[in-house]
N, C-alpha and C. Protein backbone atom coordinates (compact mmCIF):
# COMPACT_ATOMS: atom_id res chain seq x y z
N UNK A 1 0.80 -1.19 0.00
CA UNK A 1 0.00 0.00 0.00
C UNK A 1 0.84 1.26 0.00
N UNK A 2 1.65 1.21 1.08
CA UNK A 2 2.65 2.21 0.49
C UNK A 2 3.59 2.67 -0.77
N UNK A 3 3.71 2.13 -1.39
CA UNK A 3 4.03 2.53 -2.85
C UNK A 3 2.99 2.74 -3.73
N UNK A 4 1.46 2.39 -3.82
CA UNK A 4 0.66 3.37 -4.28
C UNK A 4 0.59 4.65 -4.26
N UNK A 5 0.80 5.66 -3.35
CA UNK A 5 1.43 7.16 -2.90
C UNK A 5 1.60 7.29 -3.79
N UNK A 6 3.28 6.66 -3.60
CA UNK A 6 4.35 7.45 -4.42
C UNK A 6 3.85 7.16 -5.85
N UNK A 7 3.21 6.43 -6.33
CA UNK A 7 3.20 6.20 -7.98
C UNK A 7 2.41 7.35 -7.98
N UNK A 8 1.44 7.35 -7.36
CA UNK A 8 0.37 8.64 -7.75
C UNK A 8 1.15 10.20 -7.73
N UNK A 9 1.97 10.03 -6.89
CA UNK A 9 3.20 11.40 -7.18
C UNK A 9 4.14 11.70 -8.00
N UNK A 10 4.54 10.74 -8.49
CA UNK A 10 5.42 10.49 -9.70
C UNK A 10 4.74 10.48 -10.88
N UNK A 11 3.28 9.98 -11.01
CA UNK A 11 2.10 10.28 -12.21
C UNK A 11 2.02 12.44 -12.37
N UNK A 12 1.73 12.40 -10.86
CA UNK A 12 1.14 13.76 -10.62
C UNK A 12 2.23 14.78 -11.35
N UNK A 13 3.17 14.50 -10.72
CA UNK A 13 4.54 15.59 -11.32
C UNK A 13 4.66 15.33 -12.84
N UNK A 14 4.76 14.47 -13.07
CA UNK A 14 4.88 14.07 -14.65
C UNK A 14 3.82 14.43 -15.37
N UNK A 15 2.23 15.02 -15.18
CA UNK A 15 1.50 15.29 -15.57
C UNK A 15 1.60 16.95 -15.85
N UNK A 16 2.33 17.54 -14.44
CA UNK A 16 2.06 18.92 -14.15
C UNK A 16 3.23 19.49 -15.22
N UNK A 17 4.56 19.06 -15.38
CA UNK A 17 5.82 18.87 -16.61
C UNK A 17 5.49 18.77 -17.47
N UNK A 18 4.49 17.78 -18.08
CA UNK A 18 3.89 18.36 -19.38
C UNK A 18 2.98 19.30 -19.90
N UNK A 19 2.00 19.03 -18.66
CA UNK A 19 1.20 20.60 -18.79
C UNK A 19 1.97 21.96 -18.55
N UNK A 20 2.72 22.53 -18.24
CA UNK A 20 3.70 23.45 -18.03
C UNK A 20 4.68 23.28 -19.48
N UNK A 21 4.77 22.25 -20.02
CA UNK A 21 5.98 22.04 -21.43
C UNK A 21 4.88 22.95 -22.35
N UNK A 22 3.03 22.36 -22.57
CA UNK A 22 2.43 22.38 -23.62
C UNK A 22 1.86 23.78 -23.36
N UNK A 23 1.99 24.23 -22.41
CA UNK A 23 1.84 25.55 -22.31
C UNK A 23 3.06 26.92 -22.58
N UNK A 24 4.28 26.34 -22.89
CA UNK A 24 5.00 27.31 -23.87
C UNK A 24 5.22 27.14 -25.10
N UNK A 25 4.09 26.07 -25.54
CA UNK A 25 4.58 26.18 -26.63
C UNK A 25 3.23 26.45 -27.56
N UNK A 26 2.99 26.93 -26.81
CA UNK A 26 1.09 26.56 -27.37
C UNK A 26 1.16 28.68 -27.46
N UNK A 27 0.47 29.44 -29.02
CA UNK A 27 0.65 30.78 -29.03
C UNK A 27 0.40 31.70 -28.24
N UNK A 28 1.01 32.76 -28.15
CA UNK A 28 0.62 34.01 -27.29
C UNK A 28 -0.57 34.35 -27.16
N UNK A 29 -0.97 34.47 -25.46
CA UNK A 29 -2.24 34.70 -25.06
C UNK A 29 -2.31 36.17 -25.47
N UNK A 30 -3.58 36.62 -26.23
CA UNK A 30 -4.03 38.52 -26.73
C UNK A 30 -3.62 38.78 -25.65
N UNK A 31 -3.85 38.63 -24.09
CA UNK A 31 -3.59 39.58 -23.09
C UNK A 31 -1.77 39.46 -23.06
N UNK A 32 -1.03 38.50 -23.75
CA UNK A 32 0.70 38.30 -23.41
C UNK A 32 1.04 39.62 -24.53
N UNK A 33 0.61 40.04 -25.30
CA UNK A 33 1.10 40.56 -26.82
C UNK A 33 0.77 42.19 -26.16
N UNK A 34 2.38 42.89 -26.25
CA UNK A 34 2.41 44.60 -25.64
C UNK A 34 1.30 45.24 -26.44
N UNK A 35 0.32 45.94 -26.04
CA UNK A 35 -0.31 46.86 -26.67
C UNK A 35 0.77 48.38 -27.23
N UNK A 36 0.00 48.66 -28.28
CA UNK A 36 0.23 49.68 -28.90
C UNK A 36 0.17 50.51 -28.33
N UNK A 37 0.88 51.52 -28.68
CA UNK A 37 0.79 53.42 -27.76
C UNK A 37 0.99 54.07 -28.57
N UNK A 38 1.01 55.48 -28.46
CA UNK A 38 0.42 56.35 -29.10
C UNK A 38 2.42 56.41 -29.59
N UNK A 39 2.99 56.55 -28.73
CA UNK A 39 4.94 56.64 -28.78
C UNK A 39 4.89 55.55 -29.96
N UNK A 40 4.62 54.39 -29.85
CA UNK A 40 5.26 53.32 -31.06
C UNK A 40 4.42 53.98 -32.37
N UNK A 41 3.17 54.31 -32.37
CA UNK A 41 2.48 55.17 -33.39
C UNK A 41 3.30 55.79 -34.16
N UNK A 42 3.68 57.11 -33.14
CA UNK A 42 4.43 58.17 -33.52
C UNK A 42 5.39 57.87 -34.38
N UNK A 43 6.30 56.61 -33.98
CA UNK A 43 7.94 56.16 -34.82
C UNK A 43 7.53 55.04 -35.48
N UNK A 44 6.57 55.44 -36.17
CA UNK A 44 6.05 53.58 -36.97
C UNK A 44 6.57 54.25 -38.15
N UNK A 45 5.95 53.09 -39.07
CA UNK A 45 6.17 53.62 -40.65
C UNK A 45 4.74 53.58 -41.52
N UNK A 46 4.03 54.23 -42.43
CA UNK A 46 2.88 54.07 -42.76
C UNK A 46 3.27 54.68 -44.26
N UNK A 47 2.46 54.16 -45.17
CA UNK A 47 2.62 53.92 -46.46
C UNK A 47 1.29 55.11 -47.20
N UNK A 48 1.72 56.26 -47.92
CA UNK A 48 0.89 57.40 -48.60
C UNK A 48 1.41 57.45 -50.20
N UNK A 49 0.29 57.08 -50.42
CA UNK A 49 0.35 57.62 -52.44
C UNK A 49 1.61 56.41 -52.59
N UNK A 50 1.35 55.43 -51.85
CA UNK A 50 2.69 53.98 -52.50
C UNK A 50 3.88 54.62 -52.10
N UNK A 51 4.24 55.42 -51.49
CA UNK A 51 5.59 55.65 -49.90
C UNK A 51 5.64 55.35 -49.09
N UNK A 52 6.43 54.56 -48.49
CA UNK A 52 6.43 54.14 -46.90
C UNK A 52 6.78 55.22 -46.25
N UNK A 53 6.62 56.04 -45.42
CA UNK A 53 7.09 57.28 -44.63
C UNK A 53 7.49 56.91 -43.26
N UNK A 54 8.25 56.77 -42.54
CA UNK A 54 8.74 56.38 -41.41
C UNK A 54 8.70 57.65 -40.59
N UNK A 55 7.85 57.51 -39.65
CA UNK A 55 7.57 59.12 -38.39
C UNK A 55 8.87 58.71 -37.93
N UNK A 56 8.57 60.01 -37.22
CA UNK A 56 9.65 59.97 -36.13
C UNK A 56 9.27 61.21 -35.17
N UNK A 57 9.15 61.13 -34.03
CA UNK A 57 8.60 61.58 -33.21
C UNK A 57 7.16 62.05 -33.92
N UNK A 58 6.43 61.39 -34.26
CA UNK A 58 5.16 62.11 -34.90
C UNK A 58 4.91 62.55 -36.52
N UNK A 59 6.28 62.87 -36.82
CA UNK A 59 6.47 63.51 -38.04
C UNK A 59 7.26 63.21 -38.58
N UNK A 60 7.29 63.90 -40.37
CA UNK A 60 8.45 62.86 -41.46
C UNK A 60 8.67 64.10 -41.82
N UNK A 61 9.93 64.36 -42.40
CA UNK A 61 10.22 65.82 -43.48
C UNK A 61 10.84 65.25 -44.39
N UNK A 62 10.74 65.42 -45.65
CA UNK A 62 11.45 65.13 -46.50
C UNK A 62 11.89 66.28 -47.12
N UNK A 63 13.48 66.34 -47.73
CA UNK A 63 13.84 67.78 -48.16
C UNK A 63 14.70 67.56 -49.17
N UNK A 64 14.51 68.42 -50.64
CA UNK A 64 15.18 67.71 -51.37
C UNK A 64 17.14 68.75 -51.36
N UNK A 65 16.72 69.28 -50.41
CA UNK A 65 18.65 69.93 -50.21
C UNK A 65 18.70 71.30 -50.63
N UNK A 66 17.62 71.79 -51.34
CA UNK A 66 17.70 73.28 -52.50
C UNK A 66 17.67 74.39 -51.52
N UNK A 67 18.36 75.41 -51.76
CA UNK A 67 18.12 76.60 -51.00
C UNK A 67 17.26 77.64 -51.27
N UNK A 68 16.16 77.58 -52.35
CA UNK A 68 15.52 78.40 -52.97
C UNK A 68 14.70 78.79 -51.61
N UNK A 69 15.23 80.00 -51.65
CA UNK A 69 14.11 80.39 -50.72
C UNK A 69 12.93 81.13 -51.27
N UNK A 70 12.55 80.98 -52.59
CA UNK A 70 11.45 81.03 -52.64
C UNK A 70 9.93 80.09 -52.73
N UNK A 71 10.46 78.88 -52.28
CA UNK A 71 10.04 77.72 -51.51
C UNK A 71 9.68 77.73 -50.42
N UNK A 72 8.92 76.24 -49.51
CA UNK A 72 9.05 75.72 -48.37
C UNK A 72 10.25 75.76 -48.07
N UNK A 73 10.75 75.64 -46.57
CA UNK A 73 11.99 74.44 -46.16
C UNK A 73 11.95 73.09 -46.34
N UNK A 74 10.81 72.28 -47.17
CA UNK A 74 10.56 71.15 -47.56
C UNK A 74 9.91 70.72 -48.37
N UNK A 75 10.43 69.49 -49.32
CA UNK A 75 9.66 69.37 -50.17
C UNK A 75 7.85 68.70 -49.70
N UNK A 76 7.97 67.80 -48.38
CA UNK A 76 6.69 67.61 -47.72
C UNK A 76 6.80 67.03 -46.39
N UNK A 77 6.13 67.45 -45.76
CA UNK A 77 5.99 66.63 -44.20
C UNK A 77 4.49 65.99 -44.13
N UNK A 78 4.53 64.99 -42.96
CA UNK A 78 3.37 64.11 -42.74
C UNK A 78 3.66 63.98 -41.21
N UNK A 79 2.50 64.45 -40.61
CA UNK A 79 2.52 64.56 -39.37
C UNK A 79 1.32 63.29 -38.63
N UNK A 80 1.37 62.80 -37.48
CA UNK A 80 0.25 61.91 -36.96
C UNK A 80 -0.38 63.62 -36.05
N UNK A 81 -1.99 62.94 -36.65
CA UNK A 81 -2.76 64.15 -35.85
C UNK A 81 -3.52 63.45 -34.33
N UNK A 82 -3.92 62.47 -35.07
CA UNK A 82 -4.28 61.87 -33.27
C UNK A 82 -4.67 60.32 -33.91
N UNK A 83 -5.24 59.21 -33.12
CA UNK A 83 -5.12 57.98 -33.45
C UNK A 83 -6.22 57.25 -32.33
N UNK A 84 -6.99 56.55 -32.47
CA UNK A 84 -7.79 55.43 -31.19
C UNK A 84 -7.00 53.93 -31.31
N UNK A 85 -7.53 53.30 -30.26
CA UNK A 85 -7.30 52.28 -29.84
C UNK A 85 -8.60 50.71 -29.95
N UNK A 86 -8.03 49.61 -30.58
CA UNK A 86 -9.55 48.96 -30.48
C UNK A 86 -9.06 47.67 -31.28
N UNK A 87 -9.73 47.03 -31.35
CA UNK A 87 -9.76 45.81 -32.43
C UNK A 87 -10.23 45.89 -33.77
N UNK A 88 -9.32 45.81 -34.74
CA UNK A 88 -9.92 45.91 -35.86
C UNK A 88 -10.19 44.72 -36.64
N UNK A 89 -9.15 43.55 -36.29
CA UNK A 89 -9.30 42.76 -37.52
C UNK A 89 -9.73 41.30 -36.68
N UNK A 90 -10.83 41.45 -35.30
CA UNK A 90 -11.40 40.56 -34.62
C UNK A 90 -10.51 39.41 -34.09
N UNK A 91 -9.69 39.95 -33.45
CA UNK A 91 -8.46 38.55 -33.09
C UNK A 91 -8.40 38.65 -31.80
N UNK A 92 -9.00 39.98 -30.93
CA UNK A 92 -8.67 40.02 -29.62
C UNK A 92 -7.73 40.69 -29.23
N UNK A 93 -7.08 41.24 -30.00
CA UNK A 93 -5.63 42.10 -29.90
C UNK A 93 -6.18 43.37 -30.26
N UNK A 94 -5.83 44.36 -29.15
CA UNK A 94 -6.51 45.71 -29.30
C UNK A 94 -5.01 46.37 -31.39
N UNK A 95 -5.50 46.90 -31.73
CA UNK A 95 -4.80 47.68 -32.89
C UNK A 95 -5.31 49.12 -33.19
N UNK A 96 -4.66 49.78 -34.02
CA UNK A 96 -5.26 51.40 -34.33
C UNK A 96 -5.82 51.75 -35.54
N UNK A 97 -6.25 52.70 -35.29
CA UNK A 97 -6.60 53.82 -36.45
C UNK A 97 -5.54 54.75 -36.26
N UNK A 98 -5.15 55.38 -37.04
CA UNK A 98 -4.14 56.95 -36.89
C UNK A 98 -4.89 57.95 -37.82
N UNK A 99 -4.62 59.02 -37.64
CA UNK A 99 -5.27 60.06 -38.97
C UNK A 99 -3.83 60.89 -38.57
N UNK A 100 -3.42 61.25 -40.07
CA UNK A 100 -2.15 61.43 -40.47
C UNK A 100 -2.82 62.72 -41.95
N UNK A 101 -1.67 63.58 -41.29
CA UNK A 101 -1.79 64.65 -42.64
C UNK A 101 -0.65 64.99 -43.44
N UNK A 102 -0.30 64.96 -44.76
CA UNK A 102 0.54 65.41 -45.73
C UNK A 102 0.02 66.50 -45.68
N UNK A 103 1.45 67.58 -46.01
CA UNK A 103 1.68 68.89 -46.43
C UNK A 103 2.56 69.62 -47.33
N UNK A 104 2.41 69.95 -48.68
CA UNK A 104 3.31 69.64 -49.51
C UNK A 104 4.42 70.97 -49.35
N UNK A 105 3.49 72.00 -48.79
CA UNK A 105 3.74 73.75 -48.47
C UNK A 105 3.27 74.14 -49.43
N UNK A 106 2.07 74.07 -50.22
CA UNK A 106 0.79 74.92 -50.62
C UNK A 106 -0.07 75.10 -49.71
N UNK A 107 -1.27 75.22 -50.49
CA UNK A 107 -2.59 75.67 -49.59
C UNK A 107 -3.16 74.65 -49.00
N UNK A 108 -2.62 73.18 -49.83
CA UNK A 108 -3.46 72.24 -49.64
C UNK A 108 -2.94 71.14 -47.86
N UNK A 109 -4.03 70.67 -47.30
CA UNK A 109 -3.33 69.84 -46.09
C UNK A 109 -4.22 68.48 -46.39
N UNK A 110 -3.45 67.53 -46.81
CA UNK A 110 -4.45 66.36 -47.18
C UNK A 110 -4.57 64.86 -46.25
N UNK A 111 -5.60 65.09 -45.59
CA UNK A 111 -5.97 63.90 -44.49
C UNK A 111 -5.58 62.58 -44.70
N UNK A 112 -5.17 61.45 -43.97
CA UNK A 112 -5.24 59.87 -44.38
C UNK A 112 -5.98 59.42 -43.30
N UNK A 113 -6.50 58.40 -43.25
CA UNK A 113 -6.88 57.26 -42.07
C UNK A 113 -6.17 56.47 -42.68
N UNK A 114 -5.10 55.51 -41.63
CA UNK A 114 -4.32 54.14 -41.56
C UNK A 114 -4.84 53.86 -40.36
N UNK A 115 -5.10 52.14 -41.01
CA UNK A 115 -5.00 50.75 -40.13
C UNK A 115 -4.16 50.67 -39.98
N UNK A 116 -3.72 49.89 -38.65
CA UNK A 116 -2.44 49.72 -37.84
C UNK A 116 -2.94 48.64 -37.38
N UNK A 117 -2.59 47.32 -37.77
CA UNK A 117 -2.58 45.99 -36.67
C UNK A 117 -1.71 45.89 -36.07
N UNK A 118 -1.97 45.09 -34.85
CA UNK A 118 -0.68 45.18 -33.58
C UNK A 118 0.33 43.38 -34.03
N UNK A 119 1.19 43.17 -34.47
CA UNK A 119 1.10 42.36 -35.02
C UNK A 119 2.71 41.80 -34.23
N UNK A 120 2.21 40.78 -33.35
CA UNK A 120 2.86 40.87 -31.95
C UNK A 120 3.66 41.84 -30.96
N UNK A 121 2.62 42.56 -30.95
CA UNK A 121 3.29 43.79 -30.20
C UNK A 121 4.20 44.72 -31.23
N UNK A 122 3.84 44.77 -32.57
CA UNK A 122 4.53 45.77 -33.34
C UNK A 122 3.58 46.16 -34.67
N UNK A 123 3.92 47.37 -34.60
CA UNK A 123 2.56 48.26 -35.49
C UNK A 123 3.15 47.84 -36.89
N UNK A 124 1.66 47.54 -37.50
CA UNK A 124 2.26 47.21 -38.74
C UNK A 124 0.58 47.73 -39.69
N UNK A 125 1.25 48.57 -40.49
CA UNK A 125 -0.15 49.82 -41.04
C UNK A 125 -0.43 48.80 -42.48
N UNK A 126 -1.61 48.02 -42.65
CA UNK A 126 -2.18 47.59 -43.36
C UNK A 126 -3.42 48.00 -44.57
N UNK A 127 -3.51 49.00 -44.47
CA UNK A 127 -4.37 50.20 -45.30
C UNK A 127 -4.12 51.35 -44.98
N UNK A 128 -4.21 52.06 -45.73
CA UNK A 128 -4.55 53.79 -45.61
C UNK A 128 -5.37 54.37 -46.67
N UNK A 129 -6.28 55.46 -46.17
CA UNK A 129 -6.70 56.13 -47.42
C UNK A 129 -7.49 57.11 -47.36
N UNK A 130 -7.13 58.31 -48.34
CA UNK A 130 -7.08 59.47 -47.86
C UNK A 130 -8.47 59.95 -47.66
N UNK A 131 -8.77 61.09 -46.74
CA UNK A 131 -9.66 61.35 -46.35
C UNK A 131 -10.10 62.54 -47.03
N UNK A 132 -9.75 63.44 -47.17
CA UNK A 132 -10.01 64.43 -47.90
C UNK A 132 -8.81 65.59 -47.61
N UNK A 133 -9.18 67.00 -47.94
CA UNK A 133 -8.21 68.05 -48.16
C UNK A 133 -8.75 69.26 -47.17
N UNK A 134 -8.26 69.80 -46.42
CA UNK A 134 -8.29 70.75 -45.45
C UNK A 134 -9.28 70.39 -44.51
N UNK A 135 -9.95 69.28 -44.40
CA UNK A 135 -11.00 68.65 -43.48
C UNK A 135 -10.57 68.93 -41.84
N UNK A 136 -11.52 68.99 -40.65
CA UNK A 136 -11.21 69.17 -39.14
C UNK A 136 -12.31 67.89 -38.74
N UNK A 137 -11.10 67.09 -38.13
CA UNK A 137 -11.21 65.99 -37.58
C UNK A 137 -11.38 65.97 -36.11
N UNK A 138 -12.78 65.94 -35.66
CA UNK A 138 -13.15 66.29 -34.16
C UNK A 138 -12.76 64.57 -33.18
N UNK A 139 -13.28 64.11 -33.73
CA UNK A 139 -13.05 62.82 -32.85
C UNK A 139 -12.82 61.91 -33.61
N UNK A 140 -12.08 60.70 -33.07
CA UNK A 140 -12.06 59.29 -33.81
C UNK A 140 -12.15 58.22 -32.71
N UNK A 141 -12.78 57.18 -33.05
CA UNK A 141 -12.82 55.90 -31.62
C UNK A 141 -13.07 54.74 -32.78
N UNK A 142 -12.35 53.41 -31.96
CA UNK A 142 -12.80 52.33 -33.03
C UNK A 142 -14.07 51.55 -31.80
N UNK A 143 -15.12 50.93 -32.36
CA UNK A 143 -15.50 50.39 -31.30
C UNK A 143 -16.20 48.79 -32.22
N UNK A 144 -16.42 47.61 -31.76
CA UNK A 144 -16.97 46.54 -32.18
C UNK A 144 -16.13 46.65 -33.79
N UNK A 145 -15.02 46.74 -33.77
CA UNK A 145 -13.98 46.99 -35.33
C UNK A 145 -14.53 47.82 -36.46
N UNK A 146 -15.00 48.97 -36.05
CA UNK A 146 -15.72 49.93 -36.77
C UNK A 146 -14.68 51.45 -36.41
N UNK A 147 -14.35 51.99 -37.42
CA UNK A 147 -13.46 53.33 -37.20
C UNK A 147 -14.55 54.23 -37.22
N UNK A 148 -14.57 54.87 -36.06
CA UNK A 148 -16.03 55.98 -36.58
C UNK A 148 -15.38 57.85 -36.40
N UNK A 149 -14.97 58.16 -37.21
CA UNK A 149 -14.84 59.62 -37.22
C UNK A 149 -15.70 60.63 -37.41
N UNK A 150 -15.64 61.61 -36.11
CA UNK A 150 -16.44 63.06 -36.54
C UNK A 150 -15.60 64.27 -36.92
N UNK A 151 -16.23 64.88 -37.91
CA UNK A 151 -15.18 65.83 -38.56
C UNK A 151 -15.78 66.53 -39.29
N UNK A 152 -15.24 68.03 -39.76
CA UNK A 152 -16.11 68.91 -40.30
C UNK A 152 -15.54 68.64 -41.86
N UNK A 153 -16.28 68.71 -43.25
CA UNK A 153 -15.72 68.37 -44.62
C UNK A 153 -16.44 70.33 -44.88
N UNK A 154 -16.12 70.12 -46.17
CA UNK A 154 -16.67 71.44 -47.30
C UNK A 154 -18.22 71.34 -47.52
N UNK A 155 -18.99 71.94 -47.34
CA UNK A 155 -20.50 72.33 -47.82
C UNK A 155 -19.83 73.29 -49.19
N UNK A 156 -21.08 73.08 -50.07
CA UNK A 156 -20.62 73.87 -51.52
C UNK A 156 -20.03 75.08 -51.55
N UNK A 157 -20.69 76.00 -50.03
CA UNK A 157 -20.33 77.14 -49.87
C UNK A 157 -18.93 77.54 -49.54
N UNK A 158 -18.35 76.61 -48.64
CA UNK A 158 -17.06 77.10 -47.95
C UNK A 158 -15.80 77.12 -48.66
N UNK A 159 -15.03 77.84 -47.89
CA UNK A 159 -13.54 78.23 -48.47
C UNK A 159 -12.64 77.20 -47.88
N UNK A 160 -12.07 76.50 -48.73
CA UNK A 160 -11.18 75.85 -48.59
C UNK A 160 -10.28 75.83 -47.15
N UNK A 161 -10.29 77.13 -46.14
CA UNK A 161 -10.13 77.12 -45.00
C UNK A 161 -10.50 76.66 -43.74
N UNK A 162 -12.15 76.79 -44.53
CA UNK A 162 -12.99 76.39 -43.20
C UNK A 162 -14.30 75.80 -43.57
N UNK A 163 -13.90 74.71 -43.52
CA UNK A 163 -15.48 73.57 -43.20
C UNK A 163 -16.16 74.17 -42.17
N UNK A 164 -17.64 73.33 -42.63
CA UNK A 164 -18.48 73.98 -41.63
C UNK A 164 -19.65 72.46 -41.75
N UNK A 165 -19.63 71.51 -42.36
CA UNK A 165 -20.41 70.53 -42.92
C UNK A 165 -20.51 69.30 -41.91
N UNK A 166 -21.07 69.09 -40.86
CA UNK A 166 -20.82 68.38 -39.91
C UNK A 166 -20.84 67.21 -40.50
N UNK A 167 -19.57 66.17 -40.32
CA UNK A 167 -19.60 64.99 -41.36
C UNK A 167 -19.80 63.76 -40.43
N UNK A 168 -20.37 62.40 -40.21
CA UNK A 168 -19.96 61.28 -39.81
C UNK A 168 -19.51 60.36 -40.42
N UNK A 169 -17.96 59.53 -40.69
CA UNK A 169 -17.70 58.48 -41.31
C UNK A 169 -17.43 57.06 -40.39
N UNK A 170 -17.89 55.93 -41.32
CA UNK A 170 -17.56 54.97 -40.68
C UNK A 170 -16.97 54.10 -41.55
N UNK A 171 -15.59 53.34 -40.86
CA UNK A 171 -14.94 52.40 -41.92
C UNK A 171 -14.59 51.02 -40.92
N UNK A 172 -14.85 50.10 -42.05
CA UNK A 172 -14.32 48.67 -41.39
C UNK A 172 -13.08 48.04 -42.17
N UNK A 173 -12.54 47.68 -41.38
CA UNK A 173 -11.28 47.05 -41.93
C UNK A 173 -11.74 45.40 -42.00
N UNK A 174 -11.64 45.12 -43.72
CA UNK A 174 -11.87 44.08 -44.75
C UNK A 174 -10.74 43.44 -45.02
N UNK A 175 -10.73 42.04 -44.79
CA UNK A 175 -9.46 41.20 -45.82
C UNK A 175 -9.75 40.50 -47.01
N UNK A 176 -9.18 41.29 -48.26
CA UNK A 176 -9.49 41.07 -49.63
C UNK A 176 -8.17 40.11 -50.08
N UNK A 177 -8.53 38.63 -50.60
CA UNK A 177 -6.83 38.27 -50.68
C UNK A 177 -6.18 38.35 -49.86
N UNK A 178 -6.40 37.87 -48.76
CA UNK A 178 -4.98 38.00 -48.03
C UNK A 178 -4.28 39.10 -47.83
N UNK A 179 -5.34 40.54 -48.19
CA UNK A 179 -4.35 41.51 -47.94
C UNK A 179 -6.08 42.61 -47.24
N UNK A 180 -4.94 43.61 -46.28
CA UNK A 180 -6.57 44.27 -45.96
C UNK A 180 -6.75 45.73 -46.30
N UNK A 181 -8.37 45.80 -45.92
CA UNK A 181 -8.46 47.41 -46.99
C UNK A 181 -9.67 47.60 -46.12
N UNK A 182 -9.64 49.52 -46.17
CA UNK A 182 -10.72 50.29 -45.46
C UNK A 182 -11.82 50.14 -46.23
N UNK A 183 -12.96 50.15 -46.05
CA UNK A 183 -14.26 50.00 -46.70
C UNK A 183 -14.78 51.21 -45.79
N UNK A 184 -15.53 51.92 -46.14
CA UNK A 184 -16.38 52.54 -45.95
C UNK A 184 -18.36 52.65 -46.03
């Protein structure tokens, strides 16, 4: 009778060793995988008009070297204007929206929305697409994988300065082929 025990302890441990083995090897729990922040946002890289643009602190300058000062100091910058937090592509892993503006140094300031999946703990921008031109972007939130932005666009009347057209958009992030895209 006494060596029944011990077999049952030597079963027990040998059970708990493999359950502990099949549990590192088995994938990252959504809650193990770093969430995104607004900082990794900022220094990501996101792709406009087929350019990858790499931020850096927030912003990109590109300059082509010329001293004309009857120019910009650049040929264009792209700045992140603000960004939410949420699930987009239903996996359980929170990911972003960003809204990002090009500026070429004309009149014009031209909006993007990029998808950003968190794609083990590293931003990786899977769509973008542009939103319009001198638009004011009041809020953005993703909620149930829906991007929902409020923002003012152009009524027929206004000057290119100032919207006044109270707009609501909503976009879902779609996988077409193996590859994904904003729908609206």
């Amino acid at each position: 009778m006494r060596k029944l025990p011990s077999i049952i302890l030597i079963l027990g441990a040998v059970l708990y060793v493999s359950t502990v083995d099949s549990r590192e090897n088995t994938p990252a729990n959504p809650s193990e995988i770093p969430s995104l922040t607004i900082t990794v946002l900022e220094n990501s890289a996101y792709t406009l008009n087929k350019t990858v643009i790499k931020l850096h602190n927030g912003k990109y300058i590109e300059t082509s070297g010329t001293n004309d000062n009857s120019q910009p100091p650049y040929d264009f910058i792209v700045k992140l204007i603000t960004a939410a937090f949420g699930d987009l592509n239903n996996n359980g892993i929170s990911d972003a929206a960003v809204v990002l503006t090009w500026d070429g140094g004309g009149s014009g300031t031209f909006y993007y929305l990029a998808a950003v999946v968190n794609q083990d703990g590293k931003p990786l921008n899977v769509s973008t697409i542009h939103l319009g031109d001198g638009i004011d972007i009041k809020s953005i939130k993703i909620s149930s994988g829906t991007i929902t932005l409020e923002l003012l666009t152009h009524s027929s009347r206004d000057p290119m300065c100032c919207p006044t057209k109270k707009s609501h958009y909503e976009y879902k992030l779609v996988q077409i082929d193996k590859k994904y895209k904003l729908i609206r």
